[in-house]
PDB file of N, CA and C in Angstrom:
ATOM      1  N   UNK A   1      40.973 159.296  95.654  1.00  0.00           N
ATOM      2  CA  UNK A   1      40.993 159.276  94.196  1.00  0.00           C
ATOM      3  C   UNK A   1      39.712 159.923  93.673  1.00  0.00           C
ATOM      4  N   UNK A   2      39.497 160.593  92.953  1.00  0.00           N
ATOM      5  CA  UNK A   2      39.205 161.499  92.320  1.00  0.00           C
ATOM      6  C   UNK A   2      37.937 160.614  91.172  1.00  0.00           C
ATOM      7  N   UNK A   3      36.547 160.876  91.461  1.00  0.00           N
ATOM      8  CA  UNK A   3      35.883 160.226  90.842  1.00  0.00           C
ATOM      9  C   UNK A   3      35.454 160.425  88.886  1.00  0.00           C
ATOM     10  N   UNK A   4      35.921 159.527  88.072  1.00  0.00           N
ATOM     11  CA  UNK A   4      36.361 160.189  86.538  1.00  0.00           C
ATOM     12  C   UNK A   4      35.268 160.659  86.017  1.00  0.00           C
ATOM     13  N   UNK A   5      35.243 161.765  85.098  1.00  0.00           N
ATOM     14  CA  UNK A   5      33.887 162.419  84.200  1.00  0.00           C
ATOM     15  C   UNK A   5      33.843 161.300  83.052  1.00  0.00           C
ATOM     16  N   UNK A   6      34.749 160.484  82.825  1.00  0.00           N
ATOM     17  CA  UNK A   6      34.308 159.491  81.593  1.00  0.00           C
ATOM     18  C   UNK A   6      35.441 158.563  81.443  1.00  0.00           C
ATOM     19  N   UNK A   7      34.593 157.069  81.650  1.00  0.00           N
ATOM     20  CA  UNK A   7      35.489 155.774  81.693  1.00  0.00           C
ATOM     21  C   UNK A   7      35.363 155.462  79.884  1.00  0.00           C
ATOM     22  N   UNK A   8      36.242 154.779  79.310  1.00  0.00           N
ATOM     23  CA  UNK A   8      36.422 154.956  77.978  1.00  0.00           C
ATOM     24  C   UNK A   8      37.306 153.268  77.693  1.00  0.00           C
ATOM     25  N   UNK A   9      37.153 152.639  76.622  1.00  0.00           N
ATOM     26  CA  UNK A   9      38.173 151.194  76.145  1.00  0.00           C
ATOM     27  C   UNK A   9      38.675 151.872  75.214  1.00  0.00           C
ATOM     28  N   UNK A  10      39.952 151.880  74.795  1.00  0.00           N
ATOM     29  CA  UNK A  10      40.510 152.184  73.774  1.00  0.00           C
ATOM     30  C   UNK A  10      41.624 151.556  73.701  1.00  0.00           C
ATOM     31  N   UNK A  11      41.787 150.455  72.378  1.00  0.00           N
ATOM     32  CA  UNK A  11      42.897 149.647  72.226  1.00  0.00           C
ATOM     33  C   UNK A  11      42.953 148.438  73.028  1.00  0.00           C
ATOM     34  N   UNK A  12      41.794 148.022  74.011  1.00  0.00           N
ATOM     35  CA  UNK A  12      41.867 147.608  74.695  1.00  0.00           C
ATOM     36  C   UNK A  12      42.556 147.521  76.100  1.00  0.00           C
ATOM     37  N   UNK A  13      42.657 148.999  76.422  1.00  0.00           N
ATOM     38  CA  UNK A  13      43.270 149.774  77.697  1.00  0.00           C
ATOM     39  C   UNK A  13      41.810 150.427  78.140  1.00  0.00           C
ATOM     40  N   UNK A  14      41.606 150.216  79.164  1.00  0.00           N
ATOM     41  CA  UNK A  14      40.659 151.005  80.411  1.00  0.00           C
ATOM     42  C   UNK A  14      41.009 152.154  80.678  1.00  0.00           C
ATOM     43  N   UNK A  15      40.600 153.659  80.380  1.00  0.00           N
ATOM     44  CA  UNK A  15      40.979 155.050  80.391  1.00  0.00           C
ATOM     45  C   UNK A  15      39.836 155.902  81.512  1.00  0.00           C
ATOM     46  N   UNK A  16      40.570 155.939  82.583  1.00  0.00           N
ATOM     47  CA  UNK A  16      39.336 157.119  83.174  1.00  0.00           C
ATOM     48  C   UNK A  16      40.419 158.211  82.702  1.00  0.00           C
ATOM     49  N   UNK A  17      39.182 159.148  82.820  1.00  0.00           N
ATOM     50  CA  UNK A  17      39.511 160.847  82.336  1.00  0.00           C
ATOM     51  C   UNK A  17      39.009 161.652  83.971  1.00  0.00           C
ATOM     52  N   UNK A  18      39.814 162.339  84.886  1.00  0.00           N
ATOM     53  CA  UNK A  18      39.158 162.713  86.002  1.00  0.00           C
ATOM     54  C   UNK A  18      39.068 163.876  85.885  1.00  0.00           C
ATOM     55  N   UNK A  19      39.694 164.753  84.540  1.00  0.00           N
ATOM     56  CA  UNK A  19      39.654 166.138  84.397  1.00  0.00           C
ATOM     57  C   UNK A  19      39.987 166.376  82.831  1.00  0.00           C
ATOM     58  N   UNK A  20      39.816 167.491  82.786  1.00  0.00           N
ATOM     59  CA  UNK A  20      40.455 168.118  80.973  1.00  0.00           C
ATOM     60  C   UNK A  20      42.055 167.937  80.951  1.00  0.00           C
ATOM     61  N   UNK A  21      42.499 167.793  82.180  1.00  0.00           N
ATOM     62  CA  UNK A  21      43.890 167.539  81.841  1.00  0.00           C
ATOM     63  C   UNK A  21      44.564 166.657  83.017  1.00  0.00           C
ATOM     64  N   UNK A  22      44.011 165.544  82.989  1.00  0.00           N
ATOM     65  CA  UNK A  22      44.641 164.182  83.917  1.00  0.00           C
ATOM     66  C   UNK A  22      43.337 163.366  83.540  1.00  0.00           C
ATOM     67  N   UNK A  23      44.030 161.933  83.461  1.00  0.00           N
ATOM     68  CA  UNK A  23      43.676 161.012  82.803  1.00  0.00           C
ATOM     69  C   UNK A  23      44.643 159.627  83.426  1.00  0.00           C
ATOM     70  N   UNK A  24      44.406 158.506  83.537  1.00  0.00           N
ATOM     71  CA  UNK A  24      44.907 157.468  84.119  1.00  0.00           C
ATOM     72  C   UNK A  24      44.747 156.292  83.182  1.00  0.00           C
ATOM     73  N   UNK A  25      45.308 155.735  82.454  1.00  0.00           N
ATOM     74  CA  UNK A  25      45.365 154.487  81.380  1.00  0.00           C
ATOM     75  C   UNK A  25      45.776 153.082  82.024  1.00  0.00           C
ATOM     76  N   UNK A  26      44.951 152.543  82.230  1.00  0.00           N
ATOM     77  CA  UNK A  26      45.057 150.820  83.241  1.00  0.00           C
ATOM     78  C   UNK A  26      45.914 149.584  81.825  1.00  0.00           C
ATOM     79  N   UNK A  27      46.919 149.546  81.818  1.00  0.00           N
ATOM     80  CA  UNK A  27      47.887 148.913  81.347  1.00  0.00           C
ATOM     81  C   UNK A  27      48.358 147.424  81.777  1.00  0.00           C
ATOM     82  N   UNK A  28      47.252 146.644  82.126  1.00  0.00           N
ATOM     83  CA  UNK A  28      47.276 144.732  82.637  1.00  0.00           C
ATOM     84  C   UNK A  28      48.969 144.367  81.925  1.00  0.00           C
ATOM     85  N   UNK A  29      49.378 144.836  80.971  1.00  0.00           N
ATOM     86  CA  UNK A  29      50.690 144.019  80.616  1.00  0.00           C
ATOM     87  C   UNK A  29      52.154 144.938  80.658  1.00  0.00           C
ATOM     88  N   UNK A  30      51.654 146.564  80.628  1.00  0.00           N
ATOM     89  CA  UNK A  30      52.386 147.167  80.969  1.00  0.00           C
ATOM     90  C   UNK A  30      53.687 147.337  80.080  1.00  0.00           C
ATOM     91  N   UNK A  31      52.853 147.018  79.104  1.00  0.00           N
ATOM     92  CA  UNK A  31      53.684 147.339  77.529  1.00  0.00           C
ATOM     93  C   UNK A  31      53.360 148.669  76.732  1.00  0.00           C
ATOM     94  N   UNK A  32      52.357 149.507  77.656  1.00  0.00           N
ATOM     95  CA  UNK A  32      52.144 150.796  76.610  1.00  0.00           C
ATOM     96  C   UNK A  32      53.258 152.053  76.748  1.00  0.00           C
ATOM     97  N   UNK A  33      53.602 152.415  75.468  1.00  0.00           N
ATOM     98  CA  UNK A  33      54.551 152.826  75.096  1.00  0.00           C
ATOM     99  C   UNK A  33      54.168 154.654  74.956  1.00  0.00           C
ATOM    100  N   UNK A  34      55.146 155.371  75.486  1.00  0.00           N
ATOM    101  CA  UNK A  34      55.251 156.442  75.177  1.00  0.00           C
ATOM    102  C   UNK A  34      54.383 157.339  74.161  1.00  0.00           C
ATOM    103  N   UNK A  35      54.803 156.503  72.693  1.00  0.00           N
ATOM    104  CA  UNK A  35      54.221 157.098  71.591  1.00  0.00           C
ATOM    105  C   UNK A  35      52.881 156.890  71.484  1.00  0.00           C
ATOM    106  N   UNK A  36      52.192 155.316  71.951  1.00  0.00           N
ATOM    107  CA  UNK A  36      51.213 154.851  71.877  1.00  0.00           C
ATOM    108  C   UNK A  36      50.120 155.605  73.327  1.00  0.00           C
ATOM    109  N   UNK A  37      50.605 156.360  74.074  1.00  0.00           N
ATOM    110  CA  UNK A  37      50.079 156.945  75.056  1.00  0.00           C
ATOM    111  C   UNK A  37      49.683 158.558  74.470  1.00  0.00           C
ATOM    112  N   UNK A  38      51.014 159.124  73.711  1.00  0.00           N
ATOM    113  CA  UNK A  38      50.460 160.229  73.156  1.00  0.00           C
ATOM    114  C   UNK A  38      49.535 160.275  72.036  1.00  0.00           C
ATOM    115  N   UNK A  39      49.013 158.766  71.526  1.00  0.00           N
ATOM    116  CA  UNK A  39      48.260 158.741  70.001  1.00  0.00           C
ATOM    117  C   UNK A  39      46.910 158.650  71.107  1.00  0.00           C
ATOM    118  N   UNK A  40      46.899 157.876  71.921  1.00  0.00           N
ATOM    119  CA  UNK A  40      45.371 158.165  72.563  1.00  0.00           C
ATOM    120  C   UNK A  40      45.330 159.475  73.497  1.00  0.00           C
ATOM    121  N   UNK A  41      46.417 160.306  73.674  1.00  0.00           N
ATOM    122  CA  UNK A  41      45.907 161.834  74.186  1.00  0.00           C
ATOM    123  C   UNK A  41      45.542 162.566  73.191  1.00  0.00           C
ATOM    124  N   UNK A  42      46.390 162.413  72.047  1.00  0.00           N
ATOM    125  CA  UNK A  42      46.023 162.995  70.685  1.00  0.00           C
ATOM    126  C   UNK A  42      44.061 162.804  70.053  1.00  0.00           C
ATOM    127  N   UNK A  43      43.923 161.366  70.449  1.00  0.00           N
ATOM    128  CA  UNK A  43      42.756 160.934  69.796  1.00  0.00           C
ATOM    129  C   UNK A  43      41.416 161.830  71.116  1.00  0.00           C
ATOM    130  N   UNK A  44      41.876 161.470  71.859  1.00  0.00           N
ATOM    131  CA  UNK A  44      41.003 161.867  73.096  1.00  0.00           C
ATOM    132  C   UNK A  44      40.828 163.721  72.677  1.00  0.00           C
ATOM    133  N   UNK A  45      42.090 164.306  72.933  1.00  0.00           N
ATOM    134  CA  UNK A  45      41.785 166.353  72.241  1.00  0.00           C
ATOM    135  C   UNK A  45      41.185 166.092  71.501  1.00  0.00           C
ATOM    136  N   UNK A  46      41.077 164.930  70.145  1.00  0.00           N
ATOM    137  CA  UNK A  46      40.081 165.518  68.789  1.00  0.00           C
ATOM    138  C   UNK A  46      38.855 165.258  69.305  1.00  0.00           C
ATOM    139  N   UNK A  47      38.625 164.361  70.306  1.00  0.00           N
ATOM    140  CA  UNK A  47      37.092 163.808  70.193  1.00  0.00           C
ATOM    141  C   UNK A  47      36.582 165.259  71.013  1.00  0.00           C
ATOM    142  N   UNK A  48      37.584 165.814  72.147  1.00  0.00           N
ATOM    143  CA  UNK A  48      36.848 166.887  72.972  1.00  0.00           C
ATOM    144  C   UNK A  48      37.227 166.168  74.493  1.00  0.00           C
ATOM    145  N   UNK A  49      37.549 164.763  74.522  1.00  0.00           N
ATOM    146  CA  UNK A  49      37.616 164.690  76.151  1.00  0.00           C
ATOM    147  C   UNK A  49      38.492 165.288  76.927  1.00  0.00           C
ATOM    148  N   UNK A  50      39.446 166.081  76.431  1.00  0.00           N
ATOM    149  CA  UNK A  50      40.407 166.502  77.231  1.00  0.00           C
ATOM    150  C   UNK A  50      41.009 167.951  76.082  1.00  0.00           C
ATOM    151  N   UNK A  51      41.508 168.825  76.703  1.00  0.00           N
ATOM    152  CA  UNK A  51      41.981 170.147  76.335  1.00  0.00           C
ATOM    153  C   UNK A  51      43.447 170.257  76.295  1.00  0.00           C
ATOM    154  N   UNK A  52      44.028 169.525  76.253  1.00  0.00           N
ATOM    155  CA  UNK A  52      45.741 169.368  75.710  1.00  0.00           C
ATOM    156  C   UNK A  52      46.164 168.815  74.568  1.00  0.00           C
ATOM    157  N   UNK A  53      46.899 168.776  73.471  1.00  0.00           N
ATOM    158  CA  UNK A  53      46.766 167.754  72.788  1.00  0.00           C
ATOM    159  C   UNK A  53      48.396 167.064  72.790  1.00  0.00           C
ATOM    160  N   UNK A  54      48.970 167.543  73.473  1.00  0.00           N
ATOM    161  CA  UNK A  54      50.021 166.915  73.828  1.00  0.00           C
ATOM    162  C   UNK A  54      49.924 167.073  75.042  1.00  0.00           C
ATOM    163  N   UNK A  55      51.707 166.304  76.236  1.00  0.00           N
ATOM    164  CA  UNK A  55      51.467 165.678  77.599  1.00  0.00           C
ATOM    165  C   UNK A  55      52.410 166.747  78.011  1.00  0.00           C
ATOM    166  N   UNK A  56      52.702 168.239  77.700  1.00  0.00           N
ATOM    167  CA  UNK A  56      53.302 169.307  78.175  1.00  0.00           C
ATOM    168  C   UNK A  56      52.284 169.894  79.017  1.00  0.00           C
ATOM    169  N   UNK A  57      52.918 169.424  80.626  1.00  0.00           N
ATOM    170  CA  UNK A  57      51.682 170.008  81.787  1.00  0.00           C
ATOM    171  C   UNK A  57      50.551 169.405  82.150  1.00  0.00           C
ATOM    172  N   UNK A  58      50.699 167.463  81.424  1.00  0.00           N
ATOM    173  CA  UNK A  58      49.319 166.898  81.275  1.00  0.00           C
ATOM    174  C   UNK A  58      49.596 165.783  81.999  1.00  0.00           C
ATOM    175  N   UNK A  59      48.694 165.583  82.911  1.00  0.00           N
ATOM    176  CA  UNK A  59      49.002 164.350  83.853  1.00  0.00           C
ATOM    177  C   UNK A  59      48.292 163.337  83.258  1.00  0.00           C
ATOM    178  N   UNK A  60      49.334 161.893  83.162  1.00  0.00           N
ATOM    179  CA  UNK A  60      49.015 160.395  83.122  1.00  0.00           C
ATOM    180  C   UNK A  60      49.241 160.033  83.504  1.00  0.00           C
ATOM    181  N   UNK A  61      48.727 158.968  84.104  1.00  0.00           N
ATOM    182  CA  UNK A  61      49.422 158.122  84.916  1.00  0.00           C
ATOM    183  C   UNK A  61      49.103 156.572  83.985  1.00  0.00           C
ATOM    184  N   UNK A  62      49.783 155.653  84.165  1.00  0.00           N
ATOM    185  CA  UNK A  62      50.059 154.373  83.652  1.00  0.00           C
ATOM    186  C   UNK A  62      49.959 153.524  84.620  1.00  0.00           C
ATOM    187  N   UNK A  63      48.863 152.925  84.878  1.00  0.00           N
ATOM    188  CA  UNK A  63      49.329 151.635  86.088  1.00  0.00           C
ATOM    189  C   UNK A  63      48.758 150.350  86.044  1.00  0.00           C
ATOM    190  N   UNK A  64      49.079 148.922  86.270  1.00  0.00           N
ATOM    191  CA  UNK A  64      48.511 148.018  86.212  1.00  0.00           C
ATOM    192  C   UNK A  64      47.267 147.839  87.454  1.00  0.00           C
ATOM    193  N   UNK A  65      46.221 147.072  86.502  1.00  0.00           N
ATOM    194  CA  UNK A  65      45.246 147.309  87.599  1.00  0.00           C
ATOM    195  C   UNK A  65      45.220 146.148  88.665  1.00  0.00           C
ATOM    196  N   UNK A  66      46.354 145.037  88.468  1.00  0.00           N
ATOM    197  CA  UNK A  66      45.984 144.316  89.276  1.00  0.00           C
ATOM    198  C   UNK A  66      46.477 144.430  90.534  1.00  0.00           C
TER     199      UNK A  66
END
């Protein structure tokens, strides 16, 4: 696994970023939703952490951390 350029809380989800375009969102209840995954890729392109602003060609992964 691939060591991340920037660990991040948002929404209270744990986000490593391991590149400009893959990113891994730690989901403990495993209720995050589609739309709610593209509003923090969306938020993440404006800030600059990542160079996609949609998930066409953009790796996430979703997984519980326990």
């Amino acid at each position: 696994m691939k060591k991340p350029l920037y660990k991040l809380k948002i929404n209270g989800l744990d986000i490593e970023i391991t590149s400009k375009s893959d990113l891994t969102i730690y989901d403990p209840m495993l209720n995050l939703g589609n739309r709610e995954a593209m509003q923090i890729c969306r938020y993440l392109y404006r800030e600059g952490f990542i160079e996609k602003n949609d998930t066409d060609g953009f790796a996430i992964d979703i997984i519980n951390p326990s």
